[in-house]
N, C-alpha and C. Protein backbone atom coordinates (compact mmCIF):
# COMPACT_ATOMS: atom_id res chain seq x y z
N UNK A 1 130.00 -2.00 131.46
CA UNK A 1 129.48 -3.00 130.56
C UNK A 1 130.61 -3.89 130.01
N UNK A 2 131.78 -3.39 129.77
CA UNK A 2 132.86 -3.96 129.10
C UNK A 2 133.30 -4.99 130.42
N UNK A 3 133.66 -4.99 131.43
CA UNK A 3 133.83 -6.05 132.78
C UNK A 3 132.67 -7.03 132.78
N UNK A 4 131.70 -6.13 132.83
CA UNK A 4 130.83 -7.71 132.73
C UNK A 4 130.84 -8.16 131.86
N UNK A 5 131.16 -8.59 130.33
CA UNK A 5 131.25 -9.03 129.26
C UNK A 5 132.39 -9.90 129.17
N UNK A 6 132.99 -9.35 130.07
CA UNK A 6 134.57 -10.53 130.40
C UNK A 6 134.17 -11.47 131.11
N UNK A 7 133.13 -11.05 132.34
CA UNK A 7 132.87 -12.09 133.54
C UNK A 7 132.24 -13.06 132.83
N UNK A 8 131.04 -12.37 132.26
CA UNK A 8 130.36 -13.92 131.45
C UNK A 8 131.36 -14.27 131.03
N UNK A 9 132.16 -13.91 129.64
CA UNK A 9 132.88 -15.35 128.83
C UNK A 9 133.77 -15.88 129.51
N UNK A 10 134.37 -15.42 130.68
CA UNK A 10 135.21 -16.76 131.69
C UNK A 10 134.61 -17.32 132.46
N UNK A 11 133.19 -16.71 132.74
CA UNK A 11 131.69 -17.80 133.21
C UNK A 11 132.21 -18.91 132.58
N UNK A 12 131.50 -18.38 131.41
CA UNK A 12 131.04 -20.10 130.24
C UNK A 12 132.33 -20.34 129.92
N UNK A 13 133.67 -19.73 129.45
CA UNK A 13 134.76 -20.91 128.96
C UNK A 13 135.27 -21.22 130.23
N UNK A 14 135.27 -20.95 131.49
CA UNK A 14 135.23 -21.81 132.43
C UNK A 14 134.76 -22.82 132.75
N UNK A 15 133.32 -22.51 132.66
CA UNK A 15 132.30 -23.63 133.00
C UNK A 15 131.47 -24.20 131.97
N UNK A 16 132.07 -24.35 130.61
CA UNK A 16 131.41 -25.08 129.26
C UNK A 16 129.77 -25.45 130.04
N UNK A 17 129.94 -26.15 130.85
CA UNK A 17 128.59 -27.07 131.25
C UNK A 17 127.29 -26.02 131.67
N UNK A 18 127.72 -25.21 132.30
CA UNK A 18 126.98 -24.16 132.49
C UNK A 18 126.23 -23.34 131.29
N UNK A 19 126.98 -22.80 129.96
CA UNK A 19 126.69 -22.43 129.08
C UNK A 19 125.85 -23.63 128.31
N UNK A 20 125.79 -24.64 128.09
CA UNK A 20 125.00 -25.99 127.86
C UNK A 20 123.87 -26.04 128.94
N UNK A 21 124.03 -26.25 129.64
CA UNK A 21 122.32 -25.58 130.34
C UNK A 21 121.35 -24.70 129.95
N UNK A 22 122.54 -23.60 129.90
CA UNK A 22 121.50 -22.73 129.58
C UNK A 22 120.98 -22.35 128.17
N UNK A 23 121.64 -22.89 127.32
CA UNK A 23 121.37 -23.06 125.86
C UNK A 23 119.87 -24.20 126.12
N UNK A 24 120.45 -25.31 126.57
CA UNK A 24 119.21 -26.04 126.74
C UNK A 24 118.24 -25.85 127.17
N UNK A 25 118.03 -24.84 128.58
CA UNK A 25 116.71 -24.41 128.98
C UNK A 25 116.06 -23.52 128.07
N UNK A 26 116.97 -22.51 127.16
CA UNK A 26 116.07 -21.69 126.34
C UNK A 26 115.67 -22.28 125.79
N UNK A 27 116.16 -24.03 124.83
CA UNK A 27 115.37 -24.36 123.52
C UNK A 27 114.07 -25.03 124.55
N UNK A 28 114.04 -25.46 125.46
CA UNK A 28 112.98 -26.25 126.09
C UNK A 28 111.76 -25.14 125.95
N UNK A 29 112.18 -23.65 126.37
CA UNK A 29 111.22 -22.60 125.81
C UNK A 29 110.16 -22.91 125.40
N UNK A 30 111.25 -23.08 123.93
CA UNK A 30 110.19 -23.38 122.48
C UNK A 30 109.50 -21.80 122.04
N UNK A 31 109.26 -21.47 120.93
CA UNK A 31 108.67 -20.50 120.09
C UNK A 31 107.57 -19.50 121.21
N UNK A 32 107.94 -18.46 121.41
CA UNK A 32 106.96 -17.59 122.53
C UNK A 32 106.95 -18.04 123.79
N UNK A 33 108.30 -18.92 124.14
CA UNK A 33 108.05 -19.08 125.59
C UNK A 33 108.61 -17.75 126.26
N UNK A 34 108.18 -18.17 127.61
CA UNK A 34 108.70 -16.95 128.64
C UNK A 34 109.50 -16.80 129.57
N UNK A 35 109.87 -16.61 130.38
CA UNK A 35 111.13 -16.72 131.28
C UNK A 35 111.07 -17.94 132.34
N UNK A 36 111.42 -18.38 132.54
CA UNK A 36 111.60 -19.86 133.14
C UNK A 36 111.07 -19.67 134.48
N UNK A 37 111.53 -19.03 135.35
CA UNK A 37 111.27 -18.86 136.64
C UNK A 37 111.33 -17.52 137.32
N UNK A 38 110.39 -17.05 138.65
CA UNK A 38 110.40 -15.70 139.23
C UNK A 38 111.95 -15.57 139.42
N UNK A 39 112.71 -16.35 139.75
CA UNK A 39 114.50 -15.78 140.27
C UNK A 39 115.10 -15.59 138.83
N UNK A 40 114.95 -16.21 137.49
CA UNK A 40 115.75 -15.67 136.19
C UNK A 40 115.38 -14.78 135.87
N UNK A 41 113.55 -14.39 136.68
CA UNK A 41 112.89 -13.02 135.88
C UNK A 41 113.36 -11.71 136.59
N UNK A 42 113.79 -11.80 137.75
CA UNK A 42 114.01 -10.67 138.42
C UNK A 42 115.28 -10.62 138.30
N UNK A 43 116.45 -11.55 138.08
CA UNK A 43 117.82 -11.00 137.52
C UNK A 43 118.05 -10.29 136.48
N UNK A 44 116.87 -10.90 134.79
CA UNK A 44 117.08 -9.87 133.75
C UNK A 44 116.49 -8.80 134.05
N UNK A 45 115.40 -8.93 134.94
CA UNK A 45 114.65 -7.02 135.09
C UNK A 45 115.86 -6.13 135.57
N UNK A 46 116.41 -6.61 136.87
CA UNK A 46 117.37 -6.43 137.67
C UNK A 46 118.41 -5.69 136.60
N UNK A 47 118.81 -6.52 135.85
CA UNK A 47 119.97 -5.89 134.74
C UNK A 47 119.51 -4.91 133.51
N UNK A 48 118.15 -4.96 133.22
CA UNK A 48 117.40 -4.11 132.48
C UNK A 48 117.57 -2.75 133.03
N UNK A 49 117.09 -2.74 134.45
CA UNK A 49 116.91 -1.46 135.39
C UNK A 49 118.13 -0.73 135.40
N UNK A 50 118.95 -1.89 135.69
CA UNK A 50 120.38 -1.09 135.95
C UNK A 50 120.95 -0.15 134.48
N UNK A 51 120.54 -1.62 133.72
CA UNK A 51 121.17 -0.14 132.41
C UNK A 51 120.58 1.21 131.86
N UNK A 52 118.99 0.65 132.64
CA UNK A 52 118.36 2.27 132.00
C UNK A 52 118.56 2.59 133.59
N UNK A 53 118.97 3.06 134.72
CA UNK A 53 119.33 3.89 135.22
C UNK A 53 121.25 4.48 134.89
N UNK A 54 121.80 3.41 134.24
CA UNK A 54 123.06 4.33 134.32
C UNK A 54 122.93 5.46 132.89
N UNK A 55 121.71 4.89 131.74
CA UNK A 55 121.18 5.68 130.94
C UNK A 55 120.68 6.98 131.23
N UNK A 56 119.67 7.09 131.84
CA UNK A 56 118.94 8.31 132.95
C UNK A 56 120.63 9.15 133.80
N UNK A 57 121.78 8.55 134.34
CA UNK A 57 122.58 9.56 134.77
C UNK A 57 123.40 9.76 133.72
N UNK A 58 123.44 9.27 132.51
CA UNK A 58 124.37 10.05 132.10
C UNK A 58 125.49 9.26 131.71
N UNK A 59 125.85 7.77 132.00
CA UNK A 59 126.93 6.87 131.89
C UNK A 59 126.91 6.21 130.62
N UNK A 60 125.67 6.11 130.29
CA UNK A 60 125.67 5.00 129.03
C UNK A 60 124.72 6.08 127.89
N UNK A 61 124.92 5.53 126.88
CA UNK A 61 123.98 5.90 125.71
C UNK A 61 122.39 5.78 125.81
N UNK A 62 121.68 6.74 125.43
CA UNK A 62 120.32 6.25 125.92
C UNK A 62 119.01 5.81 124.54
N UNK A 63 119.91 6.09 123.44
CA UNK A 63 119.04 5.97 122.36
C UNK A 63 119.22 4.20 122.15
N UNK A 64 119.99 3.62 122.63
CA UNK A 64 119.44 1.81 122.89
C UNK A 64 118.53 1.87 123.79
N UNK A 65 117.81 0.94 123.59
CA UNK A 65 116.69 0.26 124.31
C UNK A 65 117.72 -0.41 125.55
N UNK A 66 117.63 -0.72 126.74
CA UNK A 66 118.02 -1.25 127.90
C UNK A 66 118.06 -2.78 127.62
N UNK A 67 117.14 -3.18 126.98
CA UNK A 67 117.01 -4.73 126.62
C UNK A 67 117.91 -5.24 125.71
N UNK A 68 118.00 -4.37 124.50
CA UNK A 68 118.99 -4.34 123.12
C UNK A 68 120.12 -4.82 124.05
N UNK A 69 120.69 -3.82 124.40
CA UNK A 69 122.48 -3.65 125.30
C UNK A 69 122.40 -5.00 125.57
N UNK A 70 121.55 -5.67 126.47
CA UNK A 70 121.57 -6.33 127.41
C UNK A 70 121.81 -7.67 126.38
N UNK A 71 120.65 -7.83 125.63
CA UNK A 71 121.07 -8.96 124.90
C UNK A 71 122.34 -9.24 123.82
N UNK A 72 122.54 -7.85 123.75
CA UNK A 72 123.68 -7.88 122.54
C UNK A 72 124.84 -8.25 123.35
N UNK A 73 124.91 -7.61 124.51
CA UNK A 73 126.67 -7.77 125.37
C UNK A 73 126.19 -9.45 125.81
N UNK A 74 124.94 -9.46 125.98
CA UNK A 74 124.94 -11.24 126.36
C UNK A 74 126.06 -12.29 124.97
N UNK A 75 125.28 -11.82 123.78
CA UNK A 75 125.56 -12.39 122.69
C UNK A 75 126.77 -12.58 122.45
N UNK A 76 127.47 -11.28 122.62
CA UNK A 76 128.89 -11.23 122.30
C UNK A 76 129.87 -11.96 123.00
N UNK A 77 129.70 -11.85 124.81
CA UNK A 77 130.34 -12.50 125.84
C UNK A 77 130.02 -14.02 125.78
N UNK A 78 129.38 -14.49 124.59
CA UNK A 78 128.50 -16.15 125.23
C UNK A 78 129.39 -16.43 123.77
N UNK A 79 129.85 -15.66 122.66
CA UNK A 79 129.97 -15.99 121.56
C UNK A 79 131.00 -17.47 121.50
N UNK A 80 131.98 -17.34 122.54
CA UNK A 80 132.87 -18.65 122.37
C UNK A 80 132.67 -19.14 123.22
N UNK A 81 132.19 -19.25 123.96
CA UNK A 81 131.12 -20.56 124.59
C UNK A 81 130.51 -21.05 123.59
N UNK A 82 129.72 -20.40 122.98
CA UNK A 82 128.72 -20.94 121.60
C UNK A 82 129.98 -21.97 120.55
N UNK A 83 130.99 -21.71 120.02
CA UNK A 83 131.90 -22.28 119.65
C UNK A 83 132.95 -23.08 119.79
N UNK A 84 132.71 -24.30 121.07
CA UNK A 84 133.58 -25.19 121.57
C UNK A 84 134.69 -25.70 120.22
N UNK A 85 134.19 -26.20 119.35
CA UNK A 85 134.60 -26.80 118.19
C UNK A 85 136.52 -25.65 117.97
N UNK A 86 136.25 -24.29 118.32
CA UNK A 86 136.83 -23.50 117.62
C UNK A 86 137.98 -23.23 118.91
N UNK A 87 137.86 -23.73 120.46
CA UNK A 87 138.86 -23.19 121.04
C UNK A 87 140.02 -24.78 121.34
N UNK A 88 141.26 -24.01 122.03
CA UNK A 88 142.38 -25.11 121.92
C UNK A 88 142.22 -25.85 122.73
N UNK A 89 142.49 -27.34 122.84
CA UNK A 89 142.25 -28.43 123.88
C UNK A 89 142.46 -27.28 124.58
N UNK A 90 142.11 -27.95 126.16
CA UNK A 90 142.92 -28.04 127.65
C UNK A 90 144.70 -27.70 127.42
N UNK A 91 145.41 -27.16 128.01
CA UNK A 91 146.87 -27.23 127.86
C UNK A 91 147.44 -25.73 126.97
N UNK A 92 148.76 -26.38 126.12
CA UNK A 92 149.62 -25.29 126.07
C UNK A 92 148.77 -24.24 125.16
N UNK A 93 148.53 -22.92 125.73
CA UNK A 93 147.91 -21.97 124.23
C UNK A 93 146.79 -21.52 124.65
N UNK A 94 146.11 -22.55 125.39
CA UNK A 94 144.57 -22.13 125.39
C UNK A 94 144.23 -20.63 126.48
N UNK A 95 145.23 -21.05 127.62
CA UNK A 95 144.70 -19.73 128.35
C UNK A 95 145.08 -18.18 127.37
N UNK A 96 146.33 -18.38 126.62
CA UNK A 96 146.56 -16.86 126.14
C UNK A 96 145.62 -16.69 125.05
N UNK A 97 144.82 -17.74 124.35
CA UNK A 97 144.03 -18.18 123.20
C UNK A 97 142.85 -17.13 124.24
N UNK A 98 142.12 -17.99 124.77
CA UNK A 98 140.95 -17.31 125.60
C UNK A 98 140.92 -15.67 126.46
N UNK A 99 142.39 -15.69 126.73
CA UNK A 99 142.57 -14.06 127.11
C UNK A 99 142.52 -13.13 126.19
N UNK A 100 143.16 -13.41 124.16
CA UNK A 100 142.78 -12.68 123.21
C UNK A 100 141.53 -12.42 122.83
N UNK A 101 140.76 -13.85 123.31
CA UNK A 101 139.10 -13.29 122.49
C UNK A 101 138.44 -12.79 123.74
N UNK A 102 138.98 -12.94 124.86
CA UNK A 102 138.33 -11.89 126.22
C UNK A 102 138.44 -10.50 126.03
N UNK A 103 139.89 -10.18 125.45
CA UNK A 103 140.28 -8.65 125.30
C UNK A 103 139.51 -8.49 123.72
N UNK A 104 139.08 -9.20 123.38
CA UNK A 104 138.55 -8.97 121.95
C UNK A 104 137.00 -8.38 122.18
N UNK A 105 136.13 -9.25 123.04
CA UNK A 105 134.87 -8.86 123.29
C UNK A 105 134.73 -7.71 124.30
N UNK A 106 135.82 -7.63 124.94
CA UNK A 106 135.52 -6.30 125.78
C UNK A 106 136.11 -5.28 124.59
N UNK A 107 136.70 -5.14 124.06
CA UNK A 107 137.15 -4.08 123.10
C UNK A 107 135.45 -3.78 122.27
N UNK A 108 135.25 -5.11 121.87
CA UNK A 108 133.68 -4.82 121.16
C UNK A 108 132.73 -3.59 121.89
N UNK A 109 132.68 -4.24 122.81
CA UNK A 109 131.58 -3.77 123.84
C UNK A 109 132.29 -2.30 124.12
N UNK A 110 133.12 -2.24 124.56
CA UNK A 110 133.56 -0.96 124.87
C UNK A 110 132.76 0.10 123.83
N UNK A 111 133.54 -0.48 122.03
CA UNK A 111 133.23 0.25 121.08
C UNK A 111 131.64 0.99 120.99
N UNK A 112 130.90 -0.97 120.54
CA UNK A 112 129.23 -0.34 120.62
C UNK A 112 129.18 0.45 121.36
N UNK A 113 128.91 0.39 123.27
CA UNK A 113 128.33 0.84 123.94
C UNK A 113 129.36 1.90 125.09
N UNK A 114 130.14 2.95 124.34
CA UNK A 114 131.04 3.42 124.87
C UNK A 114 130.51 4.18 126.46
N UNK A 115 130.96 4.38 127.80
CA UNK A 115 130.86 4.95 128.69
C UNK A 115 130.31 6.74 128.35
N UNK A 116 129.37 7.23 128.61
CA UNK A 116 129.50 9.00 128.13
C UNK A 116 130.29 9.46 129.35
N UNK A 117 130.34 10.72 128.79
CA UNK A 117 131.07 11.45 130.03
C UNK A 117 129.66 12.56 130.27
N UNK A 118 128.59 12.45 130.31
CA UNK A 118 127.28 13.17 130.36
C UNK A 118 127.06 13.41 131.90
């Protein structure tokens, strides 16, 4: 869980534009909308499944809900994407800037949702 939480946030602070999409397709939503399309619906099931099977062997915690995890490590990994305003131009700073809050959100994630040894 902690690797993929890195991949997203060098997703989006890689690809700003990408994270702006997809902010925008959720608000297009609107209040009780539903998943956009059969291919976005079968990637979150897809990642749902996976966490309640590494739950069922024994890898992850099982008293979260599969969905919880899922949206919370979303939340956390998207968090500075969500905050353009707050990272350094382009240039000197920014990559060791973006590698601290990378090692920052995987440290998170680690914490919440620690690996069991079950």
């Amino acid at each position: 869980m902690p690797g993929y939480a890195g991949r997203v946030h060098d997703c989006f602070t890689d690809h700003p534009e990408r994270f702006r999409l997809m902010s925008w397709g959720q608000l297009e939503l609107g209040a009780g909308g539903s998943l956009p399309d059969d291919t976005f619906r079968e990637s979150v099931t897809r990642k749902i499944e996976q966490i309640r099977d590494a739950q069922k062997a024994g890898h992850l915690d099982a008293h979260w809900a599969p969905v919880d995890i899922l949206v919370l490590i979303h939340q956390i990994a998207t968090a500075w994407a969500a905050q353009p305003d707050l990272l350094p131009p382009h240039g000197e700073g920014r990559a060791t800037f973006l590698a601290a809050r990378r090692a920052a959100i995987v440290a998170a994630v680690e914490r919440l949702f620690p690996a069991t040894t079950n």
